[in-house]
C-alpha atoms as a PDB file:
ATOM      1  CA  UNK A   1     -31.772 -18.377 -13.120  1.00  0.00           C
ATOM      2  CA  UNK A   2     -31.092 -18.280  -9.319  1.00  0.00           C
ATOM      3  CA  UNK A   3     -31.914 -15.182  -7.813  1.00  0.00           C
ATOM      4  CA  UNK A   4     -29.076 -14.049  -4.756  1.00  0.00           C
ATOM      5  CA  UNK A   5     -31.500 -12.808  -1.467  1.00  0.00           C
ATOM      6  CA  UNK A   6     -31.467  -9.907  -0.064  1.00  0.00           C
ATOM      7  CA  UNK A   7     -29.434 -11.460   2.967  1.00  0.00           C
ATOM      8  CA  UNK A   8     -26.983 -12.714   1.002  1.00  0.00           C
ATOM      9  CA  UNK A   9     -26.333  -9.521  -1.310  1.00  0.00           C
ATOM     10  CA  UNK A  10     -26.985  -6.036   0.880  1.00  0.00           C
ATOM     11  CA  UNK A  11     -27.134  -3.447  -1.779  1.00  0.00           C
ATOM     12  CA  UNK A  12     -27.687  -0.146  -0.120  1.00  0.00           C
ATOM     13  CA  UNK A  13     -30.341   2.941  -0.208  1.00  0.00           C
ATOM     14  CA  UNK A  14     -28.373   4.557  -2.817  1.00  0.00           C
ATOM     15  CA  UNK A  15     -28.034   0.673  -4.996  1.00  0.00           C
ATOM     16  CA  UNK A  16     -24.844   0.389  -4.013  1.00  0.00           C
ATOM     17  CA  UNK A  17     -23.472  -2.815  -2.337  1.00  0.00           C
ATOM     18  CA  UNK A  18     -23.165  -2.343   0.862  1.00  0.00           C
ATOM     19  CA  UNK A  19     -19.546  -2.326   2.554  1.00  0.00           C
ATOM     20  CA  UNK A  20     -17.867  -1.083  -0.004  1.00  0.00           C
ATOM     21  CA  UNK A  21     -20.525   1.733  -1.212  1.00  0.00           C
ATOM     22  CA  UNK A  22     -19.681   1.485  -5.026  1.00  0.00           C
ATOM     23  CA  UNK A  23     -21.873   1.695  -8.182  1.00  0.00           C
ATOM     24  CA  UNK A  24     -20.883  -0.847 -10.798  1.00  0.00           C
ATOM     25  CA  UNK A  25     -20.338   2.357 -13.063  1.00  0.00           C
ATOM     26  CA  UNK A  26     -18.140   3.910 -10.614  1.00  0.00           C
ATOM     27  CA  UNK A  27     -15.655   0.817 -10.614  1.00  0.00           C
ATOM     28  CA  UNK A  28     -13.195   0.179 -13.283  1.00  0.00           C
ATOM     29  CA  UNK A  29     -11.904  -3.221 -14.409  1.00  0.00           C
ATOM     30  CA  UNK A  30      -8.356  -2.196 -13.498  1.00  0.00           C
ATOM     31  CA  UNK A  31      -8.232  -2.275  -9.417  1.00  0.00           C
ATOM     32  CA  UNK A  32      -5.440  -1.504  -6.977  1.00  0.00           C
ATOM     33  CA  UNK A  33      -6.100  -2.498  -3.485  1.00  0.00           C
ATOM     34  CA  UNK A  34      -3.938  -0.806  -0.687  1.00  0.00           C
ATOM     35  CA  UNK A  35      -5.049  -1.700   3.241  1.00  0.00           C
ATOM     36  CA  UNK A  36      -4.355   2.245   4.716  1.00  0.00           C
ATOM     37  CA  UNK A  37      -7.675   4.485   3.913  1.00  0.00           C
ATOM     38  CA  UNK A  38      -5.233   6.964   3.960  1.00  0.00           C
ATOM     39  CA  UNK A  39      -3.002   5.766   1.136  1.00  0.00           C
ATOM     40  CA  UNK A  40      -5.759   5.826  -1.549  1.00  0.00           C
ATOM     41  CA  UNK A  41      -5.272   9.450  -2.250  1.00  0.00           C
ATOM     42  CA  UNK A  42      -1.795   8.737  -2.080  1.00  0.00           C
ATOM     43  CA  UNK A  43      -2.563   6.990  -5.275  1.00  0.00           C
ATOM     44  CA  UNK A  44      -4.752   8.995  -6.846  1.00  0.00           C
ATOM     45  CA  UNK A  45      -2.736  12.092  -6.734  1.00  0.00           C
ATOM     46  CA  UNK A  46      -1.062  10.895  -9.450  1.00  0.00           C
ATOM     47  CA  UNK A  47      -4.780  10.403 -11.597  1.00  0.00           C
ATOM     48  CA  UNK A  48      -4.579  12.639 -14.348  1.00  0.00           C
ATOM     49  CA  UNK A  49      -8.636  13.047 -13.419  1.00  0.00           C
ATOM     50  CA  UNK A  50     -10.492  11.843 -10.061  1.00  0.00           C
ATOM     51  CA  UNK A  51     -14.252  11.243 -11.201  1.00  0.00           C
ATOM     52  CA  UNK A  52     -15.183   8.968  -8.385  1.00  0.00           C
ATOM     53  CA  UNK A  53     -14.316   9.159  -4.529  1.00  0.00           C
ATOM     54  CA  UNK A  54     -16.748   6.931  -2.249  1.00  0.00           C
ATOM     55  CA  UNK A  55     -16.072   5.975   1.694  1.00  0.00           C
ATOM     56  CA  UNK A  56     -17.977   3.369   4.314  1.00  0.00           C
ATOM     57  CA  UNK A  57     -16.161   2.457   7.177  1.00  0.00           C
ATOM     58  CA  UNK A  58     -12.775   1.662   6.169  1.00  0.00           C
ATOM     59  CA  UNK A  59     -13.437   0.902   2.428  1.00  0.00           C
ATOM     60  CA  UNK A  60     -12.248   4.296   0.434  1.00  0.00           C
ATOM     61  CA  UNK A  61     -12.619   4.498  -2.894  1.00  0.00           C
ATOM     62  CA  UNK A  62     -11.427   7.063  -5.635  1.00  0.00           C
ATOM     63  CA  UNK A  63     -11.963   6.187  -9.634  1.00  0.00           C
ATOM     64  CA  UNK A  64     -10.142   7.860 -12.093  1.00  0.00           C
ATOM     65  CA  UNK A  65      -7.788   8.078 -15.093  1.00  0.00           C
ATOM     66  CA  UNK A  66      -4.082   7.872 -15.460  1.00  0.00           C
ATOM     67  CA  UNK A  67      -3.501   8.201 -19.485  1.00  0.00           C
ATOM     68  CA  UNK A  68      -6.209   6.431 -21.000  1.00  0.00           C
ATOM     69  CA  UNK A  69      -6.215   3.490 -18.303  1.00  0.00           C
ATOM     70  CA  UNK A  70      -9.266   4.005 -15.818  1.00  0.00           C
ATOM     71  CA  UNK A  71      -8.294   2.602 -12.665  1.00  0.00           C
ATOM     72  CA  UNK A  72     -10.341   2.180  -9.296  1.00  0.00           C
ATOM     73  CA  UNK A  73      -7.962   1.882  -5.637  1.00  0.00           C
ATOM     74  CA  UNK A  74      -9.565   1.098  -2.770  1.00  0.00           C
ATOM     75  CA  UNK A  75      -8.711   0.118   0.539  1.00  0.00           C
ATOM     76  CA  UNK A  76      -9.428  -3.162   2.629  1.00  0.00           C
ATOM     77  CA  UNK A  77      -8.104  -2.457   6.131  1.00  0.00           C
ATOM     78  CA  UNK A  78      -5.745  -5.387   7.219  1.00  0.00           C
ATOM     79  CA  UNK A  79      -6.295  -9.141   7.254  1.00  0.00           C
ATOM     80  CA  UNK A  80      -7.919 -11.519   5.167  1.00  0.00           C
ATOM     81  CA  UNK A  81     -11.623 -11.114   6.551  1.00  0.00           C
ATOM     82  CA  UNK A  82     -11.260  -7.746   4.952  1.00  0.00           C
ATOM     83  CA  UNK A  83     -10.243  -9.183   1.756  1.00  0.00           C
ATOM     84  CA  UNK A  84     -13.030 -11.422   1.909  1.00  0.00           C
ATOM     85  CA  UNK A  85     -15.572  -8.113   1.965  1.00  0.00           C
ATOM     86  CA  UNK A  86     -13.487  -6.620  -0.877  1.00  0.00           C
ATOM     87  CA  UNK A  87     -13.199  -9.043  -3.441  1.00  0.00           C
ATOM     88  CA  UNK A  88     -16.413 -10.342  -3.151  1.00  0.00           C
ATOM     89  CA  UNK A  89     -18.034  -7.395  -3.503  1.00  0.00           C
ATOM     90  CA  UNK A  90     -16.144  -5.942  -6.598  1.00  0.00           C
ATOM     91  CA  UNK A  91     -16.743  -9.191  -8.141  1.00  0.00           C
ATOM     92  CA  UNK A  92     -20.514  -8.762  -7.343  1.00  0.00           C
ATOM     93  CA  UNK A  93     -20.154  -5.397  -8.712  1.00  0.00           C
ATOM     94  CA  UNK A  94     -18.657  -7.069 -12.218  1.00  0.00           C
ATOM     95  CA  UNK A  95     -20.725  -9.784 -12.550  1.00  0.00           C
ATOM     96  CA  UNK A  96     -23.718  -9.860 -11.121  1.00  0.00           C
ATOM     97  CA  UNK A  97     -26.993  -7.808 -12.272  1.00  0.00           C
ATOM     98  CA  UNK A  98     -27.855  -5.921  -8.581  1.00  0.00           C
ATOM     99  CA  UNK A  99     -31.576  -4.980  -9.151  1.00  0.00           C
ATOM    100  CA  UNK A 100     -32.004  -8.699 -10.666  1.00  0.00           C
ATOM    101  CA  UNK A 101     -29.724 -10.324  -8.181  1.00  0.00           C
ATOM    102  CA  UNK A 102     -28.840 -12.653 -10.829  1.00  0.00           C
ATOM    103  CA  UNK A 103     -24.937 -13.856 -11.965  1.00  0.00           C
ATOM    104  CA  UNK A 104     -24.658 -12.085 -15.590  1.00  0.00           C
ATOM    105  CA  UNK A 105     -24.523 -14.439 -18.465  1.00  0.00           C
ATOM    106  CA  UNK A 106     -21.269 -13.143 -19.628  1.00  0.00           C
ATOM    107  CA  UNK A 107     -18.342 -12.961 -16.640  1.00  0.00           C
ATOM    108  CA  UNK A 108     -15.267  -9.786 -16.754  1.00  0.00           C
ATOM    109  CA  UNK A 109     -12.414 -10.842 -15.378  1.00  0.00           C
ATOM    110  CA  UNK A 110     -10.464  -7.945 -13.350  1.00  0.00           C
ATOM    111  CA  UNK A 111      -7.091  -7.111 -12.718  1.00  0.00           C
ATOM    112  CA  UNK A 112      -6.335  -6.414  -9.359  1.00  0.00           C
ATOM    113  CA  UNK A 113      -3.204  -5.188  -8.106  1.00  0.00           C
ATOM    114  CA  UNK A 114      -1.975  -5.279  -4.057  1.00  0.00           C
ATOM    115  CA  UNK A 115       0.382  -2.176  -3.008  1.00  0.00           C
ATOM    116  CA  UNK A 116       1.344  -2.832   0.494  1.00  0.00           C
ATOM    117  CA  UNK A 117       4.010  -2.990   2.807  1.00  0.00           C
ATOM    118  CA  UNK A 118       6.075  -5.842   4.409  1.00  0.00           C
ATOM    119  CA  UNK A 119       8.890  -7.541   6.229  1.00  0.00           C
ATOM    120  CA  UNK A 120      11.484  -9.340   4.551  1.00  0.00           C
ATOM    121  CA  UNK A 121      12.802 -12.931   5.390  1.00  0.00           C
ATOM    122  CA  UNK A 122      16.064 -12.786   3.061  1.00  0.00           C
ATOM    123  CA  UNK A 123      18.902 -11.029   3.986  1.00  0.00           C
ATOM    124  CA  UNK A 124      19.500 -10.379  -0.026  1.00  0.00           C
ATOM    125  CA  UNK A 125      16.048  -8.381   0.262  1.00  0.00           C
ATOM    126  CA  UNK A 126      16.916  -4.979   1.735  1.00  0.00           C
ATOM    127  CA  UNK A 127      14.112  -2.359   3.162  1.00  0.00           C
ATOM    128  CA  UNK A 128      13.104   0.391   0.691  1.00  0.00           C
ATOM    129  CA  UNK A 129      13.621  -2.709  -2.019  1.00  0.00           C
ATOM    130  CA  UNK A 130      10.044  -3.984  -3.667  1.00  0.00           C
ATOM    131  CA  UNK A 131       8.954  -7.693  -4.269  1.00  0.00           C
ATOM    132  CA  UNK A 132       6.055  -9.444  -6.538  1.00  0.00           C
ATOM    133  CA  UNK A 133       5.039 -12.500  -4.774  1.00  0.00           C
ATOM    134  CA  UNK A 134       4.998 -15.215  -7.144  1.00  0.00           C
ATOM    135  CA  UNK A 135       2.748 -17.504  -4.928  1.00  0.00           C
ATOM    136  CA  UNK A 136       1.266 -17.082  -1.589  1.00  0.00           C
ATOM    137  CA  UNK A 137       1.240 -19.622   1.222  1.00  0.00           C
ATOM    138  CA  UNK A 138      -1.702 -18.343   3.570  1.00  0.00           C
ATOM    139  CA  UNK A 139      -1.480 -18.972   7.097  1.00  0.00           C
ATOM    140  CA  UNK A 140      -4.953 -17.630   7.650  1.00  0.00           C
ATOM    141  CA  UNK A 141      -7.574 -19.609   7.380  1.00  0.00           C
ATOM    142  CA  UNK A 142      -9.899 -17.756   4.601  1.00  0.00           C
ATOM    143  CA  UNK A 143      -9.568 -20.036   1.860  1.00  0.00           C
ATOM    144  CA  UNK A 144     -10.694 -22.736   3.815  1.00  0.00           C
ATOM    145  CA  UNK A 145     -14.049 -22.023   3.420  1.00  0.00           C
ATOM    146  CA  UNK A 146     -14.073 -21.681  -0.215  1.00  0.00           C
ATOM    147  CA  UNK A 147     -13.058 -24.425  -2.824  1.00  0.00           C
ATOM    148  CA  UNK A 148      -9.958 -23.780  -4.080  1.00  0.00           C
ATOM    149  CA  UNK A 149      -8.359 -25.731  -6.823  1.00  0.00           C
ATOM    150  CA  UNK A 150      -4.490 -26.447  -6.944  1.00  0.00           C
ATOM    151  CA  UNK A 151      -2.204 -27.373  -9.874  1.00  0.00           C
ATOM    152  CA  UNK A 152       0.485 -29.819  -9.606  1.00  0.00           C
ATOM    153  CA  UNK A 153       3.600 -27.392  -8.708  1.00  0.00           C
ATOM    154  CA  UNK A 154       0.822 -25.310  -6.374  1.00  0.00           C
ATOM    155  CA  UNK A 155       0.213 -29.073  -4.666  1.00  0.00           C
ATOM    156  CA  UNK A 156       3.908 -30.073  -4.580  1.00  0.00           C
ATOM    157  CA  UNK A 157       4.838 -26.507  -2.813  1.00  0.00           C
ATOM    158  CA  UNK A 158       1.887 -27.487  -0.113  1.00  0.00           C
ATOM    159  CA  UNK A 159       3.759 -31.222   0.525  1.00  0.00           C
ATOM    160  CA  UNK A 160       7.579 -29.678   0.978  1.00  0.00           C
ATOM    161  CA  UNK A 161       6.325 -26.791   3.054  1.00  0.00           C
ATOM    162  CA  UNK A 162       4.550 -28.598   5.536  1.00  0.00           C
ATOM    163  CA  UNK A 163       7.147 -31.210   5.363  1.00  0.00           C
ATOM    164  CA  UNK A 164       9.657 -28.707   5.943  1.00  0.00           C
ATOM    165  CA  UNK A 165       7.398 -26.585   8.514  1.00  0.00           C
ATOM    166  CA  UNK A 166       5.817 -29.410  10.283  1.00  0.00           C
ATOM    167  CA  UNK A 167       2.930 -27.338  10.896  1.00  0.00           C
ATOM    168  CA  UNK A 168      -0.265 -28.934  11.607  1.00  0.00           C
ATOM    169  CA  UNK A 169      -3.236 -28.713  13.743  1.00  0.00           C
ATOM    170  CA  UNK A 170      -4.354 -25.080  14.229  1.00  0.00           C
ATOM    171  CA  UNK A 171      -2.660 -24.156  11.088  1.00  0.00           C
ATOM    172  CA  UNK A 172      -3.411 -25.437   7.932  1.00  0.00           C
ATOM    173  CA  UNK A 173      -1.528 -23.809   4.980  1.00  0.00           C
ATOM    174  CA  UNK A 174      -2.950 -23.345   1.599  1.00  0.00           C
ATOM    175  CA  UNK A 175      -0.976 -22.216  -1.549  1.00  0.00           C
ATOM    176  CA  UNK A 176      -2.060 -20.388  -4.647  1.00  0.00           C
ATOM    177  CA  UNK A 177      -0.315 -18.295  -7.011  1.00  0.00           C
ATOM    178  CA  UNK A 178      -0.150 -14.691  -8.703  1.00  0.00           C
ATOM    179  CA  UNK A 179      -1.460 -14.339 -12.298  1.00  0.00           C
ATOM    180  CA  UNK A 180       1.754 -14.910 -14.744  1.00  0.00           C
ATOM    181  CA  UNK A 181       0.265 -11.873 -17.139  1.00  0.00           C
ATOM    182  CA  UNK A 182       0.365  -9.338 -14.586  1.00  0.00           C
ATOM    183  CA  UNK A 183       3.378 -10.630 -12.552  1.00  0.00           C
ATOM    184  CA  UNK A 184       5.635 -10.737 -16.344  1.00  0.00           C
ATOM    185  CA  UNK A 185       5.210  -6.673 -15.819  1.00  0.00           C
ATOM    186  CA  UNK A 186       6.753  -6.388 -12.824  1.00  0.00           C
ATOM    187  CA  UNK A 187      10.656  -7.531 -13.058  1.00  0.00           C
ATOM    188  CA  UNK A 188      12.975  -4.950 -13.200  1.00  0.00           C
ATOM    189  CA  UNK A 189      13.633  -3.313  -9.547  1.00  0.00           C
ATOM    190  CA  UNK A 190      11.521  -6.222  -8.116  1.00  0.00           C
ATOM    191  CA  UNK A 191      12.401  -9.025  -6.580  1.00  0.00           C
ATOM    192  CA  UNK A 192      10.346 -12.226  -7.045  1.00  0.00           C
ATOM    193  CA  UNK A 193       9.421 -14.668  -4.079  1.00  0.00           C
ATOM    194  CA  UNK A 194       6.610 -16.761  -2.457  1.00  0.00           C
ATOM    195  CA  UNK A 195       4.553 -13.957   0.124  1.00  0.00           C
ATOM    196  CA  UNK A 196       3.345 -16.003   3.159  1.00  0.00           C
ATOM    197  CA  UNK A 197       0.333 -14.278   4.395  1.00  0.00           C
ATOM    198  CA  UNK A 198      -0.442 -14.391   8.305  1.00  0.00           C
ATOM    199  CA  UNK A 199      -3.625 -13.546  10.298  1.00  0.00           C
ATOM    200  CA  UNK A 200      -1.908 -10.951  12.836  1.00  0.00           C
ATOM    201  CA  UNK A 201       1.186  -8.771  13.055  1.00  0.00           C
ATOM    202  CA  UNK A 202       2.878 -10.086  16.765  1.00  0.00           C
ATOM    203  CA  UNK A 203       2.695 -13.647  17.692  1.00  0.00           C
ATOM    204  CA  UNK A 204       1.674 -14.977  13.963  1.00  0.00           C
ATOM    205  CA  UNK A 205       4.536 -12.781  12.482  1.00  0.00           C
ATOM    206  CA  UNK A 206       6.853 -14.262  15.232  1.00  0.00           C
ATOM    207  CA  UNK A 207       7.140 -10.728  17.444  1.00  0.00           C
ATOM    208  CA  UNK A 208       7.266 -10.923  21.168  1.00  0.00           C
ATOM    209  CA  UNK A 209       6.347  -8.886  23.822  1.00  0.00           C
ATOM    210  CA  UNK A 210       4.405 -10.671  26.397  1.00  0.00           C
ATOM    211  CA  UNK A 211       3.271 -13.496  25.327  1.00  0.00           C
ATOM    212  CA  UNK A 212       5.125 -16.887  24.433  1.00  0.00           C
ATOM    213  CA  UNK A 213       5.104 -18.583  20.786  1.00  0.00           C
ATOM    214  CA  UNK A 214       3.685 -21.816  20.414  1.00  0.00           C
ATOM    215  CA  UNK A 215       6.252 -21.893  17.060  1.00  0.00           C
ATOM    216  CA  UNK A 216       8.987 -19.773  18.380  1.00  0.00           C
ATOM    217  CA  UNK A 217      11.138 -20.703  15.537  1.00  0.00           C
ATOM    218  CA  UNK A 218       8.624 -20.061  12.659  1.00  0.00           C
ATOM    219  CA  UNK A 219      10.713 -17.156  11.203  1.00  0.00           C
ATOM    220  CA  UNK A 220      13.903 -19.415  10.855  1.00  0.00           C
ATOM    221  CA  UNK A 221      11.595 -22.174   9.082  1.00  0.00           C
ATOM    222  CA  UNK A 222      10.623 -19.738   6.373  1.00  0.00           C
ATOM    223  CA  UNK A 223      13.736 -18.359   5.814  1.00  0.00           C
ATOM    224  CA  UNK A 224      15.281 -21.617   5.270  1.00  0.00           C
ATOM    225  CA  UNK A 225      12.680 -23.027   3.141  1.00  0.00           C
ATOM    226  CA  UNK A 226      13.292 -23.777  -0.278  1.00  0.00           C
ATOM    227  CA  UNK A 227      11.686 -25.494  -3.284  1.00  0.00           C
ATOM    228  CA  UNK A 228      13.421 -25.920  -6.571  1.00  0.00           C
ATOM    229  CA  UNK A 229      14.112 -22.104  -7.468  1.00  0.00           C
ATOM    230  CA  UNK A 230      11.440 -20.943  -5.114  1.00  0.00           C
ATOM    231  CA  UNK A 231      11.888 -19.384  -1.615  1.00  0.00           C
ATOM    232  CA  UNK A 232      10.245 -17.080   0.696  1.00  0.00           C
ATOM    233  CA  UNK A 233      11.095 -13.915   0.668  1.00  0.00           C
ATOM    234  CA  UNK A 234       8.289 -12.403   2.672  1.00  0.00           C
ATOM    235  CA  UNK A 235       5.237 -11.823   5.020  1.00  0.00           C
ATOM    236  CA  UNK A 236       2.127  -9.290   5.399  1.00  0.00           C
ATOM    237  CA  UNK A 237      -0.931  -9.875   6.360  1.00  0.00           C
ATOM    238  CA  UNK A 238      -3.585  -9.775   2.874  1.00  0.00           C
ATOM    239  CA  UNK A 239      -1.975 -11.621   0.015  1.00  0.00           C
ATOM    240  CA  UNK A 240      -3.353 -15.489   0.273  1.00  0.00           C
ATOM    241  CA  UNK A 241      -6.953 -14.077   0.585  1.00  0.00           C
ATOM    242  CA  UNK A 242      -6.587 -12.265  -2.728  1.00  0.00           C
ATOM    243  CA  UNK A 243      -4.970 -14.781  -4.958  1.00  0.00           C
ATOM    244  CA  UNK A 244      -6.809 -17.714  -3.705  1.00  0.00           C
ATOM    245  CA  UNK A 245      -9.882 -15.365  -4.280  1.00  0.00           C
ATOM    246  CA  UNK A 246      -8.940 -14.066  -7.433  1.00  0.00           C
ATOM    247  CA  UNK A 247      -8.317 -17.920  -8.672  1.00  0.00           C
ATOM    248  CA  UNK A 248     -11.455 -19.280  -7.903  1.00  0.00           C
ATOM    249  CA  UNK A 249     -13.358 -16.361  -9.606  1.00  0.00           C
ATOM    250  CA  UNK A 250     -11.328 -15.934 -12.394  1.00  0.00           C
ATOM    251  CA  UNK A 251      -9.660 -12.733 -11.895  1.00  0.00           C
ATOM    252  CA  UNK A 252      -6.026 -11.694 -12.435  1.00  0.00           C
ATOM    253  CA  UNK A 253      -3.907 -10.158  -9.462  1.00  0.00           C
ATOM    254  CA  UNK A 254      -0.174  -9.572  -8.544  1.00  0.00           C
ATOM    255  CA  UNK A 255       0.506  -7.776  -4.804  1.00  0.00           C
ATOM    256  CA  UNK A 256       3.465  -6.142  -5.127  1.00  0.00           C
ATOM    257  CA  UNK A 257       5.158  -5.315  -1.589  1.00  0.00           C
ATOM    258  CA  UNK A 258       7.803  -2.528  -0.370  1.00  0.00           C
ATOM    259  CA  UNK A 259       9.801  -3.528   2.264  1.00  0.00           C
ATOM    260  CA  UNK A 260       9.558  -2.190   5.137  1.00  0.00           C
ATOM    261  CA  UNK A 261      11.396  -4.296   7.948  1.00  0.00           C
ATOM    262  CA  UNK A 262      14.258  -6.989   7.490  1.00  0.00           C
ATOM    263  CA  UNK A 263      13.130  -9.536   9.847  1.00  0.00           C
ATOM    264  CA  UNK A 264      16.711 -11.292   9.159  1.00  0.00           C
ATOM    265  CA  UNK A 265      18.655  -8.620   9.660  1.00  0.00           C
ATOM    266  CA  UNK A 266      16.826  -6.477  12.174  1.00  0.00           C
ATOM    267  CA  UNK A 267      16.119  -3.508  10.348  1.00  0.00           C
ATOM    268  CA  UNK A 268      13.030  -1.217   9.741  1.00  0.00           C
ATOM    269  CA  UNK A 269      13.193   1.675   7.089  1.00  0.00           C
ATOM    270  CA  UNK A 270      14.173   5.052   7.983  1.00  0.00           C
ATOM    271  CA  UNK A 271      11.651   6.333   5.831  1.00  0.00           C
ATOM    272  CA  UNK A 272       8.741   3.748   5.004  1.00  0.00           C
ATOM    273  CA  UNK A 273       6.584   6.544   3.087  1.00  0.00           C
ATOM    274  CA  UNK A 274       9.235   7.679   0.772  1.00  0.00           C
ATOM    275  CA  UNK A 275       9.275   3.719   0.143  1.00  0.00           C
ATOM    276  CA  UNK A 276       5.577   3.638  -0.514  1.00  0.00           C
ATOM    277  CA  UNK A 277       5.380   6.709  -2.810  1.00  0.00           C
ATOM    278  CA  UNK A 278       8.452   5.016  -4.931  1.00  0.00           C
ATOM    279  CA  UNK A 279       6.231   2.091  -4.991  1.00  0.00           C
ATOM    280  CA  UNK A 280       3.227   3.696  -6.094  1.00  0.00           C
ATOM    281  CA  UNK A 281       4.947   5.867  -8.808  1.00  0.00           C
ATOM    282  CA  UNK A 282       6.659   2.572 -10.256  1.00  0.00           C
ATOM    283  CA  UNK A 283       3.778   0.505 -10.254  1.00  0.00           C
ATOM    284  CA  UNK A 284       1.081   3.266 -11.962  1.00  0.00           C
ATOM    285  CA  UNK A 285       3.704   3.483 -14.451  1.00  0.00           C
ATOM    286  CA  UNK A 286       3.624   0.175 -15.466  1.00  0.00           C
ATOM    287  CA  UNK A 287      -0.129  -0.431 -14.584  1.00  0.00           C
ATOM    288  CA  UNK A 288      -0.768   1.972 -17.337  1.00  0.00           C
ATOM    289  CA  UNK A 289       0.550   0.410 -20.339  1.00  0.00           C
ATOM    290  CA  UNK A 290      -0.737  -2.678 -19.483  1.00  0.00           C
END
């Protein structure tokens, strides 16, 4: 059996991996991912019990209970190079042996569930309102380096958006989508959309301030684009890394979003927190029975 080298798997003083500084005791099967360090314990004030809390760099970690569901939230930071740290190493921490360095005979498959914020590109989609992304169109380039495999409706949503987009060139888009037994959970009081994903927060997002757009009318382009029942109803900055991820190693994740900005209609919530915290409440809720 192939044995991962030491270069390729850092595992820490303490026999931890390294960025993330978890134990594979100390990390449950049931994951929530949030990018703020600050908003983990935002989370787990609502454990029943706390018996892990961890932190390297930006990657905080508390494990705990709510009910009888053991849950682990950590954060990534923002972007998808983050995500790419995260979910590899919590699938290291699953499924491969760490003082062998070998991938364990018999794989778990983890549910991992996004709580972030983001802007909306439907007028319909108000701030303070929640969405579960139904597929992700990443505009980042992660995935690129991985081998992804598509379906046939993931490979027909690829051919009308870049039909529709005509983007090319320095952007190549790639599609996957959310796992239909966690995202069947999340319907009442969410909307349901594709979640394009984007590798910055001003020019990529379509914000100005100094500097011109090479696609000044991306925004409109998204907003418009449809496909069968499907549409886009908004944009962050994590969500293509960790469904295209979570595909090709066989894990299950949703990201559920509150909305924070109408990009359509120009607004920003008067109380983005308030819209987190509802968020969180909801989704621990549900997470629990599942």
């Amino acid at each position: 059996m192939r044995k991962i080298e030491e270069s390729e798997l850092i595992i820490n003083s303490r026999g931890a991996i390294y960025h993330i500084n978890l134990l594979p005791e100390e990390m449950a099967n049931t994951i929530i991912t949030v990018g703020d360090p600050d908003r983990v314990k935002e989370v787990s004030k609502y454990f029943d019990t706390v018996e892990v809390q961890q932190q390297h760099r930006e990657f905080v970690a508390h494990t705990g209970y709510v009910g009888k569901k053991r849950i682990t939230v950590i954060s990534t930071g923002i972007g998808p190079d983050n995500i790419d740290i995260v979910l590899n190493e919590l699938d290291a921490l699953a499924n491969i042996d760490l003082k062998s360095r070998t991938i364990k005979p018999q794989l778990t498959s983890l549910s991992i569930i996004r709580l972030g914020t983001s802007g909306s590109l439907q007028a319909h989609i108000p701030v303070d309102s929640f969405v579960a992304g139904t597929h992700c169109i990443g505009l980042d380039n992660l995935l690129h380096y991985y081998k992804l495999d598509n379906n046939e409706e993931e490979l027909q949503l690829y051919a009308h958006f870049v039909n529709h987009t005509q983007l090319s060139g320095a952007v190549v888009p790639y599609v996957s989508s959310a796992s239909a037994s966690l995202l069947k959970n999340f319907v009442t009081d969410f909307h349901h959309g594709i979640t394009v994903t984007c590798p910055g927060f001003y020019g990529p997002q379509g914000r100005v301030l100094r500097m011109g757009l090479m696609n000044p009318y991306l925004i409109d382009q998204l907003t418009s684009f449809r496909f069968g029942n499907h549409f886009i109803s908004n944009f962050e900055m994590e969500t293509s890394a960790i469904y295209g991820m979570s595909r090709i190693l066989s894990h299950q994740s949703i990201s559920l979003n509150a909305i924070v900005a109408n990009r359509v209609n120009k607004e920003f919530s008067k109380d983005g927190a308030k819209a987190v915290d509802n968020l969180i409440t909801k989704a621990l809720a549900i997470i629990e029975n599942i």
